[in-house]
Protein backbone atom coordinates (compact mmCIF):
# COMPACT_ATOMS: atom_id res chain seq x y z
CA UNK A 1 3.16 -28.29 29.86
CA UNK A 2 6.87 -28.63 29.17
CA UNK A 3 6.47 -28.84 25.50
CA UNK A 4 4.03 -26.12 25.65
CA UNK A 5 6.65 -23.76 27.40
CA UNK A 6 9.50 -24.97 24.73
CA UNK A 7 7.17 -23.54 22.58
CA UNK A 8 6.39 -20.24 23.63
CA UNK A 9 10.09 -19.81 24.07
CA UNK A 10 10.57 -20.84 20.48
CA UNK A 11 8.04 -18.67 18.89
CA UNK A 12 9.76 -15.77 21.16
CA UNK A 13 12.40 -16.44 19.98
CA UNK A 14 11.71 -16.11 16.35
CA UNK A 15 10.14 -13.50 16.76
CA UNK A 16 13.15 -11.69 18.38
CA UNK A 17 15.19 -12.91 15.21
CA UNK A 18 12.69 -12.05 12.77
CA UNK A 19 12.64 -8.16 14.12
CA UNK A 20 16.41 -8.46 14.25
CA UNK A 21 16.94 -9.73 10.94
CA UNK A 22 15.05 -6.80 9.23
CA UNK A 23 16.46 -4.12 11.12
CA UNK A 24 19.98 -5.87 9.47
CA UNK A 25 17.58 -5.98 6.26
CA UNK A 26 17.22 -2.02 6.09
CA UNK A 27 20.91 -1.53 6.66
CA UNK A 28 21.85 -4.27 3.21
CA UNK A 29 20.54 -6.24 0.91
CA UNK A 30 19.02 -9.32 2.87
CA UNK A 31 21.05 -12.00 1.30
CA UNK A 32 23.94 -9.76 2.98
CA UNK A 33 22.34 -9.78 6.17
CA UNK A 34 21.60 -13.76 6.05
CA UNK A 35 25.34 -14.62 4.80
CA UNK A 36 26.22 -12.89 8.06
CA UNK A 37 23.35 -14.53 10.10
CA UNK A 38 23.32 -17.87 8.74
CA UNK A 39 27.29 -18.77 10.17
CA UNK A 40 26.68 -17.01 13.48
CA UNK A 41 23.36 -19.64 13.42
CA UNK A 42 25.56 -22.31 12.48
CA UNK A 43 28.10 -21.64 15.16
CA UNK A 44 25.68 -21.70 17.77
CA UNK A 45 24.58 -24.87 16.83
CA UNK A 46 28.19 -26.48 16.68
CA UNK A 47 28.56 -25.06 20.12
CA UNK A 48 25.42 -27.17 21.71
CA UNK A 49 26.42 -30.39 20.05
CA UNK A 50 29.33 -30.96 22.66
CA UNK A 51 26.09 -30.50 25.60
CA UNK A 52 23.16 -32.09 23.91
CA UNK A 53 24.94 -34.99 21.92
CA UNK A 54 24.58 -35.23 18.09
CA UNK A 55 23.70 -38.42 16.07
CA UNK A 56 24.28 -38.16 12.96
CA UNK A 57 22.41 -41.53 11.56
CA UNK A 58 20.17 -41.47 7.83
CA UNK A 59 17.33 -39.99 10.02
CA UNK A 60 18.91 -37.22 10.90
CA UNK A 61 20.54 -36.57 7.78
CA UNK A 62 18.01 -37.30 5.39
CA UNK A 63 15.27 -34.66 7.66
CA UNK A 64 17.82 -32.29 8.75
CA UNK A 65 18.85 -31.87 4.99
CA UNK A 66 14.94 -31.84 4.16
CA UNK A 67 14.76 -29.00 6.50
CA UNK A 68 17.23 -27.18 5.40
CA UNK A 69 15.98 -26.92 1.51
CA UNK A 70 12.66 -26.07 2.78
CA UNK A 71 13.94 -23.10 5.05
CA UNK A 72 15.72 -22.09 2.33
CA UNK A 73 12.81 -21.96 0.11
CA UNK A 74 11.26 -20.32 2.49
CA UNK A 75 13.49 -17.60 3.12
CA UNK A 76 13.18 -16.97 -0.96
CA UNK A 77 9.70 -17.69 -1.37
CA UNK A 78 8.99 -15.00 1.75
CA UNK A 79 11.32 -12.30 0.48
CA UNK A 80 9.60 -12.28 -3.23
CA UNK A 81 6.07 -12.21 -1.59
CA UNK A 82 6.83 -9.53 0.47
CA UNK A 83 8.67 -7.35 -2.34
CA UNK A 84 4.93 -7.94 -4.45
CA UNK A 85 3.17 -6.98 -1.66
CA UNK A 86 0.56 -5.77 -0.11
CA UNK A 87 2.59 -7.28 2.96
CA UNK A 88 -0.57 -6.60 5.60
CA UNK A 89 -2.86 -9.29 3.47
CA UNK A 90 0.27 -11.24 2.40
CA UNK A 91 1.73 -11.62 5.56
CA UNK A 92 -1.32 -13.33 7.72
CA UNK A 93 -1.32 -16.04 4.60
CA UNK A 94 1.89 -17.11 5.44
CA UNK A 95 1.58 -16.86 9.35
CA UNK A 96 -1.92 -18.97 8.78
CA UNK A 97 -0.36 -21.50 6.01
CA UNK A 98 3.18 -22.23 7.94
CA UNK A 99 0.66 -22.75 11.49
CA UNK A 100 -2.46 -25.14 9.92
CA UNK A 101 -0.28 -27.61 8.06
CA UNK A 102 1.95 -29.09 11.11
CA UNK A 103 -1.64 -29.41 12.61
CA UNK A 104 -2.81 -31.53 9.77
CA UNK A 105 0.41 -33.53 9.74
CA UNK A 106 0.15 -34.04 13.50
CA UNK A 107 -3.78 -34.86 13.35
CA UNK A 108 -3.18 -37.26 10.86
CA UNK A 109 -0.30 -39.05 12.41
CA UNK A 110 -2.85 -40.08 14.88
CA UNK A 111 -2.44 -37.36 17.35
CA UNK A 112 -5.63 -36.98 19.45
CA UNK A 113 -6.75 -33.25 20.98
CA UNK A 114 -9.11 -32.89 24.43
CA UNK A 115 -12.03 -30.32 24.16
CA UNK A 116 -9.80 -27.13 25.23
CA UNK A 117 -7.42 -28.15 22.52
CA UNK A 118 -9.67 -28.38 20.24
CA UNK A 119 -11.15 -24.70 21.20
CA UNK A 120 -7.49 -23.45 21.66
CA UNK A 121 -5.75 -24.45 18.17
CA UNK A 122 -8.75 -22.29 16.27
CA UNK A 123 -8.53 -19.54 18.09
CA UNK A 124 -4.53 -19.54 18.32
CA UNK A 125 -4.97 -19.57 14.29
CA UNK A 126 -6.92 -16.88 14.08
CA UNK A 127 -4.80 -15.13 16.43
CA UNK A 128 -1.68 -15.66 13.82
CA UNK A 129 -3.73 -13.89 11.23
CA UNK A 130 -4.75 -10.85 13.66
CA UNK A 131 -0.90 -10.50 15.08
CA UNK A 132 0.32 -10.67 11.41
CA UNK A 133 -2.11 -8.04 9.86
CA UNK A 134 -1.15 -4.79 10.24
CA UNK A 135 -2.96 -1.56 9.37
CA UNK A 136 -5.42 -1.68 6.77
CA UNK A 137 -5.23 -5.50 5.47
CA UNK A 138 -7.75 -4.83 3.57
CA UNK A 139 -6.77 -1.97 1.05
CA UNK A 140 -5.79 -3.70 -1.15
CA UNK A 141 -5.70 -7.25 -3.22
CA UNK A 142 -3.16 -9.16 -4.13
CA UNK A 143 -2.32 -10.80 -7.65
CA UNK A 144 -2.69 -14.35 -7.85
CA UNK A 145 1.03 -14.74 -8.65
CA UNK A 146 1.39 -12.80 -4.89
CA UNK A 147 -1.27 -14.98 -3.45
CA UNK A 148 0.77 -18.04 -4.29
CA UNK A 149 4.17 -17.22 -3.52
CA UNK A 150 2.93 -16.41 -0.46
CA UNK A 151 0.80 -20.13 0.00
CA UNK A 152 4.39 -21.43 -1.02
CA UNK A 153 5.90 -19.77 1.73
CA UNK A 154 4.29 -21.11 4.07
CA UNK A 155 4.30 -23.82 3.04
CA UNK A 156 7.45 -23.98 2.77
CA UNK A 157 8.40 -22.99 6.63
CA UNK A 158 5.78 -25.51 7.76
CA UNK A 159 7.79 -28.26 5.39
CA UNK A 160 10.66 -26.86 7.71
CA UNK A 161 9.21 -27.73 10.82
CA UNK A 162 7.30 -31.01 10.33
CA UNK A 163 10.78 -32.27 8.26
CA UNK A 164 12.42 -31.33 11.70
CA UNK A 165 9.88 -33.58 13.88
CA UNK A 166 10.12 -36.60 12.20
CA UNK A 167 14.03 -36.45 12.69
CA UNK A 168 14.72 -39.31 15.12
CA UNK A 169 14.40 -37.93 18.67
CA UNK A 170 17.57 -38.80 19.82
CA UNK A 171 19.30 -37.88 17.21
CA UNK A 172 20.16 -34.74 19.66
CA UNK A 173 21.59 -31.56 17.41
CA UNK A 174 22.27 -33.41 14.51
CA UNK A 175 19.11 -32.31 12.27
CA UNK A 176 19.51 -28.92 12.99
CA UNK A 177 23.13 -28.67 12.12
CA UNK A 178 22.82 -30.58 8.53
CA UNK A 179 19.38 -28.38 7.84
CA UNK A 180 21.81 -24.68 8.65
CA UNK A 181 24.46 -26.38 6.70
CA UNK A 182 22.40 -27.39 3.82
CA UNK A 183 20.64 -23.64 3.89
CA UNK A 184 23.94 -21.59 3.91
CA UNK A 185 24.93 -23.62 1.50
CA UNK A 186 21.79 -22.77 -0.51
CA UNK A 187 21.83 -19.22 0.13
CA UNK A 188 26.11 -19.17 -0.32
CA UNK A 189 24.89 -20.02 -3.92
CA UNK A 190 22.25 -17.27 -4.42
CA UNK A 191 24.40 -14.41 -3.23
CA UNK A 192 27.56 -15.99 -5.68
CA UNK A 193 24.77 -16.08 -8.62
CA UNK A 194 23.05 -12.26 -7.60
CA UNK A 195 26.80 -11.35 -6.49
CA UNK A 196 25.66 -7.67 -8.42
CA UNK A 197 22.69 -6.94 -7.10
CA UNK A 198 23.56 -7.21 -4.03
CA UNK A 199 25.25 -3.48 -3.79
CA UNK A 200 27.98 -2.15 -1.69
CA UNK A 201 26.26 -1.46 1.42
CA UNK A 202 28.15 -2.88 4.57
CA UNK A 203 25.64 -4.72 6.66
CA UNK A 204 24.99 -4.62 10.14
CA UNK A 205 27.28 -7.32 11.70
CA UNK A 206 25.93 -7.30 15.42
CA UNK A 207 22.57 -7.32 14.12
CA UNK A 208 22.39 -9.84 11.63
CA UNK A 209 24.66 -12.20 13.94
CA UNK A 210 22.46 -12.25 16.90
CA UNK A 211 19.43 -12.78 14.52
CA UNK A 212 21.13 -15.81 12.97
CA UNK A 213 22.06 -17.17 17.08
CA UNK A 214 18.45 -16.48 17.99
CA UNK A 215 17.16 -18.39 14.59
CA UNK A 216 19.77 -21.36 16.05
CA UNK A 217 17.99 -21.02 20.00
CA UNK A 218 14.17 -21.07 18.19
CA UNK A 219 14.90 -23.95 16.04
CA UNK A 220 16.44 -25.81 19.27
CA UNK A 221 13.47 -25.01 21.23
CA UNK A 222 11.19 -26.19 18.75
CA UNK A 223 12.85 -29.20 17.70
CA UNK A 224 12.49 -29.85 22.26
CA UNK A 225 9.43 -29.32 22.10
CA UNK A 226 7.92 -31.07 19.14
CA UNK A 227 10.03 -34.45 20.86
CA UNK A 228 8.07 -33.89 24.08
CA UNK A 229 4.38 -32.94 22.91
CA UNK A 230 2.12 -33.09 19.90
CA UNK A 231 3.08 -31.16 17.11
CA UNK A 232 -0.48 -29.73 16.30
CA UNK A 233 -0.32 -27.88 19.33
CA UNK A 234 3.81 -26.71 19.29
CA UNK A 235 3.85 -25.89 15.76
CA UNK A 236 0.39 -23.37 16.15
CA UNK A 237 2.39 -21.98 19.59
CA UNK A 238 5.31 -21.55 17.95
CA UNK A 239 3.68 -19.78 14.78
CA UNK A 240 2.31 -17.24 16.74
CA UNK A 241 6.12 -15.52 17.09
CA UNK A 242 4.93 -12.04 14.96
CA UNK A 243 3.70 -11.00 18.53
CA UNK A 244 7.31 -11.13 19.75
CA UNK A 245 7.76 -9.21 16.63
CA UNK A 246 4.93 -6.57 17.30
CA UNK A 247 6.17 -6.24 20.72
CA UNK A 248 9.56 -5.28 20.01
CA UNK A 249 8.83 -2.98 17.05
CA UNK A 250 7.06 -1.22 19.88
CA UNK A 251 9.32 -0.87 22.48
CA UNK A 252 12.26 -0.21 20.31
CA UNK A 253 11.05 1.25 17.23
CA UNK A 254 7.67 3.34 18.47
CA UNK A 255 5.89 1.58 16.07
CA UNK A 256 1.96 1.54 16.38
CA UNK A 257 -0.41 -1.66 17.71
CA UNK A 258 -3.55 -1.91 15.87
CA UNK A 259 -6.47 -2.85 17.22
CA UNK A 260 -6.74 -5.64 15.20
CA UNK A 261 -3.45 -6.67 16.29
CA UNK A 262 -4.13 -5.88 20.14
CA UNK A 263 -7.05 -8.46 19.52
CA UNK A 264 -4.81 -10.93 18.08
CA UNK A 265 -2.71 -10.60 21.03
CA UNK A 266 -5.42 -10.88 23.52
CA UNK A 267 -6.62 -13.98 21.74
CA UNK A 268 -2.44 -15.70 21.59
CA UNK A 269 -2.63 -15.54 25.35
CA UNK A 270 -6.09 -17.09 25.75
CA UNK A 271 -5.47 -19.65 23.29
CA UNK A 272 -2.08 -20.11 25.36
CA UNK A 273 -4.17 -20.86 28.14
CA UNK A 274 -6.31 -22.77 27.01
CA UNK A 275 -3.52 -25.16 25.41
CA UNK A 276 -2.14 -25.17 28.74
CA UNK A 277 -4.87 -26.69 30.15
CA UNK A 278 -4.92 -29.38 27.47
């Protein structure tokens, strides 16, 4: 039940980020936003390593580094899909890819599911793919170049997460702050090589810093969670952060639910429950 909260608070609080960082997004180019996000990420993790101890041992290095290439090919691999578009078929690939493969890790690692789990983790998928769609997923098809960029993303964000479980569990902070060291560094280098395209806009400082802290508190709550319970179950809870996303884009920005998407969140919080029973 504990790792099951952990990850509900995670996937919140991507979400939160995730609406964050692309309101910072429409203000500057993204790589702007993210050079202001990812040190305000870092910072917050440097600030939890004097509370929750940090061991930095070849575990922790060698997966927290892992981590950190694959969320930074996932933050590239994301952007590109999403500039191909269409974003409303694109998007529920990712959301579907980045939530199935920590289940197949975890399944295959020997981890074993009771019968409401086993109902729960389908429907929580399919749930992911509802919340992510938005109006009219169906208009139109993607290219196969779209198609798999957008596999690689998630892919690549799954990588991410099942890099940061196998970290040694009490390793404490240590993963996370070599994976958000190893990604600024990463991105540091794309904005120095696209250093023209990147325009003159000023981005929005506030913004993209409390997207980057929020980023730091999902990853934390993840990494608790995935220590404490099976990651089949905390990776599919925590994938299922674009209703956080929905939600606010709602209450802040007026922007419409679909039905679909109303389905999709009727179906997160019986799949919750269901895992919760588990």
């Amino acid at each position: 039940m504990i790792a099951l909260l952990l990850a509900l608070g995670s996937s919140l609080a991507y979400g939160c980020a995730d609406f964050l960082g692309g309101l910072g997004a429409r203000k500057a180019h993204v790589l702007r936003t993210v050079l202001i996000a990812a040190p305000a990420s870092l910072a917050v993790e440097l600030m939890l390593w004097p509370l929750l101890g940090a061991s930095f041992g070849a575990g922790a290095l060698g997966w927290g580094a892992a981590s950190g290439v694959a969320s930074a090919a996932a933050f590239a691999l994301l952007y590109r899909t999403l500039a191909i578009g269409p974003m409303n078929v694109l998007s529920p690939v990712t959301a579907l890819v980045s939530a199935a493969l920590p289940v197949g890790a975890g399944l295959l690692r020997g981890e074993h599911l009771t019968g409401t789990a086993l109902i729960g983790l389908p429907l929580a998928l399919a749930a992911v793919v509802l919340v992510s769609a938005g109006h009219g997923a169906g208009a139109a098809r993607p290219s196969r170049t779209a198609l798999l960029l957008a596999l690689g993303a998630g892919a690549a964000i799954a990588l991410q997460l099942v890099f940061l479980h196998r970290a040694p569990s009490d390793s404490g902070v240590a993963p996370l702050i070599v994976g958000r060291t190893v990604s600024s560094a990463v991105t540091l280098a794309a904005a120095g090589l696209m250093r023209r395209r990147l325009g003159a806009e000023r981005p929005a400082y506030a913004t993209s810093a409390a997207a980057g802290a929020l980023d730091s508190v999902a990853n934390l709550l993840f990494l608790l969670a995935a220590r404490t319970g099976d990651l089949a179950v905390v990776a599919v809870v925590t994938a299922l952060y674009p209703a956080g996303t929905v939600l606010l884009a709602r209450g802040v920005l007026a922007e419409r639910i679909h039905r679909g998407q109303l389905v999709g969140l009727g179906a997160a919080a019986v799949a919750v429950s269901l895992l919760a029973l588990a």
